[in-house]
C-alpha atoms as a PDB file:
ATOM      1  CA  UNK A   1      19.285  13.848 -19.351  1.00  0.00           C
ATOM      2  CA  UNK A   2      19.072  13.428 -16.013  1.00  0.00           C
ATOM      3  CA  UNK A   3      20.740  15.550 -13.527  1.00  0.00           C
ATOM      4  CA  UNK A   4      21.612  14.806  -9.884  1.00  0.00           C
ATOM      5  CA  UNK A   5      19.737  16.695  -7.096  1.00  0.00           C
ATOM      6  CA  UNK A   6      21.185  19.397  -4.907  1.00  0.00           C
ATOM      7  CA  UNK A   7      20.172  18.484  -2.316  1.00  0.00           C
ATOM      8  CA  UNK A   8      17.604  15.679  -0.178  1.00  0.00           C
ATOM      9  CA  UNK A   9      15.280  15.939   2.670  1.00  0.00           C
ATOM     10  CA  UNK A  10      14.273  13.929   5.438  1.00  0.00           C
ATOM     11  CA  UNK A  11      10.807  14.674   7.695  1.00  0.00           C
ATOM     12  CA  UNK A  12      11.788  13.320  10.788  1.00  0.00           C
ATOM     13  CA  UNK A  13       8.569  11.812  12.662  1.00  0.00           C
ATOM     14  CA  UNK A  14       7.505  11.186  16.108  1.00  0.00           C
ATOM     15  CA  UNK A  15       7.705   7.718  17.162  1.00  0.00           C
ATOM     16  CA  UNK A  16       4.376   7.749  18.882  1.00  0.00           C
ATOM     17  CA  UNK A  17       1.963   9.670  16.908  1.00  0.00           C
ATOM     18  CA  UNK A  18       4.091   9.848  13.234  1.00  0.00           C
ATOM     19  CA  UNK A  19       3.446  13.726  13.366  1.00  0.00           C
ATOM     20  CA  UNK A  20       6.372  15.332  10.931  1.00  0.00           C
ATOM     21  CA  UNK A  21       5.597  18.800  11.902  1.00  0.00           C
ATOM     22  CA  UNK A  22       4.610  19.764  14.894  1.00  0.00           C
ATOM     23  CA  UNK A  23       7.944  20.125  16.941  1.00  0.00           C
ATOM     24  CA  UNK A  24       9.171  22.166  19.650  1.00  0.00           C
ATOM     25  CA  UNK A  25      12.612  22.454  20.904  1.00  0.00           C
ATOM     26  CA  UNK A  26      15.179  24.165  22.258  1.00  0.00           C
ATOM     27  CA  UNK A  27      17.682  26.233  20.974  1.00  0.00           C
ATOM     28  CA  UNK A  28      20.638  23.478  20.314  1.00  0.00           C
ATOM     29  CA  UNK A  29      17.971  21.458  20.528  1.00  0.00           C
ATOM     30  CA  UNK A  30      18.832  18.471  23.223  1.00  0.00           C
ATOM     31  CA  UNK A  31      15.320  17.957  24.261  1.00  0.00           C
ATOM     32  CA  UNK A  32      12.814  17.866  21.550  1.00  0.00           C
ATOM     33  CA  UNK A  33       8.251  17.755  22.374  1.00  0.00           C
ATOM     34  CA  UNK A  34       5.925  16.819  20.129  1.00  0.00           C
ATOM     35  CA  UNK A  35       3.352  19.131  20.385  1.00  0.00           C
ATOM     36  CA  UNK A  36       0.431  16.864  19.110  1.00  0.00           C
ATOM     37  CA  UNK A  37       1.207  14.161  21.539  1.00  0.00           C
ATOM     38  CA  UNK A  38       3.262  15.457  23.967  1.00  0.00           C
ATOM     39  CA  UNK A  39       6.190  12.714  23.528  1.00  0.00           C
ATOM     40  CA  UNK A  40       9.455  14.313  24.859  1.00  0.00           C
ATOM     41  CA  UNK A  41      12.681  13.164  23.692  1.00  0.00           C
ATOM     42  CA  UNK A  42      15.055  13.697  26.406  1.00  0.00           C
ATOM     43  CA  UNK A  43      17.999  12.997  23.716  1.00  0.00           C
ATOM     44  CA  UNK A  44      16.637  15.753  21.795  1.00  0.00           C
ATOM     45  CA  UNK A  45      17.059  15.508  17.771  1.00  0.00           C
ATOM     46  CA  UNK A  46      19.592  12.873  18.046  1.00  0.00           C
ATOM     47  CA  UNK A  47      17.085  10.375  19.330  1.00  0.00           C
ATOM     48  CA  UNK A  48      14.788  11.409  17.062  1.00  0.00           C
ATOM     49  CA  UNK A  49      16.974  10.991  14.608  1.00  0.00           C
ATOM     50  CA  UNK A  50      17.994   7.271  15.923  1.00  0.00           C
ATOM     51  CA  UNK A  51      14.105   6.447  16.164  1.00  0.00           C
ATOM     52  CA  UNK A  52      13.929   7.458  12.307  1.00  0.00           C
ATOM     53  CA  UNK A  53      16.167   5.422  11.078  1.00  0.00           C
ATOM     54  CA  UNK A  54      14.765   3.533   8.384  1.00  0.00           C
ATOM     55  CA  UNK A  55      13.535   7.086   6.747  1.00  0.00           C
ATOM     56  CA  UNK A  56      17.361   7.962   6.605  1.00  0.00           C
ATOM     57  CA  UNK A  57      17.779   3.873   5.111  1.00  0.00           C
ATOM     58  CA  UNK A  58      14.966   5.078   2.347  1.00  0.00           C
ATOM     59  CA  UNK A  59      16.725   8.282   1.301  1.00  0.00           C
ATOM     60  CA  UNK A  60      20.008   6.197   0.789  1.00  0.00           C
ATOM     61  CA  UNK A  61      17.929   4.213  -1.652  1.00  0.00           C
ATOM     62  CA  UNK A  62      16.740   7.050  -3.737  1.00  0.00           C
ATOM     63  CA  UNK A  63      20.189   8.544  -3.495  1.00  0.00           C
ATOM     64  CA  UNK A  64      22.429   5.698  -4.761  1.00  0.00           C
ATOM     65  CA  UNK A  65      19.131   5.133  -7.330  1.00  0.00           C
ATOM     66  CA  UNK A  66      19.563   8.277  -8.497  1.00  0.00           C
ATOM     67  CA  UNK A  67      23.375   8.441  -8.782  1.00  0.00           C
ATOM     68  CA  UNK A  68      23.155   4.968 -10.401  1.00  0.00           C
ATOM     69  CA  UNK A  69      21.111   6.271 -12.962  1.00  0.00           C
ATOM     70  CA  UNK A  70      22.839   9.538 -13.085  1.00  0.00           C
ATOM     71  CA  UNK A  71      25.905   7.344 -14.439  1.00  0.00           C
ATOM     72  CA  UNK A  72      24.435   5.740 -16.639  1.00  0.00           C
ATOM     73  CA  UNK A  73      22.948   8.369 -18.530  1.00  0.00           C
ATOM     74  CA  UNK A  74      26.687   9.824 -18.756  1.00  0.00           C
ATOM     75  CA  UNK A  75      28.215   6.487 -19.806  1.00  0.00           C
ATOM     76  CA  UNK A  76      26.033   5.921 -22.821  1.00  0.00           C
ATOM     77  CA  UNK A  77      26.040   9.834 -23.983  1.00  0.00           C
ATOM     78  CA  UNK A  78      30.210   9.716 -23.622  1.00  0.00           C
ATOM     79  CA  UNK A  79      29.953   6.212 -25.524  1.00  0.00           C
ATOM     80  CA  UNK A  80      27.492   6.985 -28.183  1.00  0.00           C
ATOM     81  CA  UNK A  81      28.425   6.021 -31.712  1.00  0.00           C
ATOM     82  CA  UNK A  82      31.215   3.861 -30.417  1.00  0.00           C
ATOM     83  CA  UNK A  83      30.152   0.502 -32.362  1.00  0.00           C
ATOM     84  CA  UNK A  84      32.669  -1.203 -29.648  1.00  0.00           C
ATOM     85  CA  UNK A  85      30.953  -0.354 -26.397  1.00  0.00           C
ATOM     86  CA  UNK A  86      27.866  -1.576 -25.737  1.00  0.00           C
ATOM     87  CA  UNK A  87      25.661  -1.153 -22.685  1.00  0.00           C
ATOM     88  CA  UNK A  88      22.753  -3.321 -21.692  1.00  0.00           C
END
C-alpha cells in the first residue's frame, strides 16, 4: 500500500544561472544574492519564489498524483470481495 508523504520540497533556482544552492540572504529575507552569479533579487524570496513558478506547478502534479493514487489504493482495499463494486 501506498502511503501519502509528509511532507514535499521545492529547490527554488536562480533565474539566471539555475543554481539551487548557493543563496545568501538576509535575515527575513527581503533581498535574496546568488552567490554564483551575483543576481540580486530586490523582492527577496518572494520573487524568487514568483520566478519559480512552474517548479511549484510540478510539485502540484506529483501531489494530486500521489493523492489520486493514494485513493485509490484505499477504495479497492475497503471494496475488496464486494462482487458489486467494481473499479477499472
Amino acid at each position: 500500500m501506498k502511503k501519502l508523504k509528509d511532507n514535499y520540497t521545492v529547490k527554488l533556482r536562480c533565474a539566471t544561472c539555475g543554481c539551487d544552492d548557493h543563496f545568501e540572504f538576509n535575515d527575513d529575507k527581503s533581498y535574496v544574492k546568488c552567490t554564483m552569479c551575483n543576481r540580486e533579487y530586490l523582492g527577496g524570496i518572494e520573487e524568487l519564489k514568483e520566478l519559480n513558478e512552474e517548479a511549484f506547478d510540478e510539485l502540484k502534479g506529483q501531489i494530486a498524483d500521489d493523492a489520486k493514487s493514494y485513493i485509490q489504493d484505499e477504495l479497492r482495499k475497503a471494496f475488496k470481495g464486494n462482487k458489486f463494486i467494481k473499479f477499472k
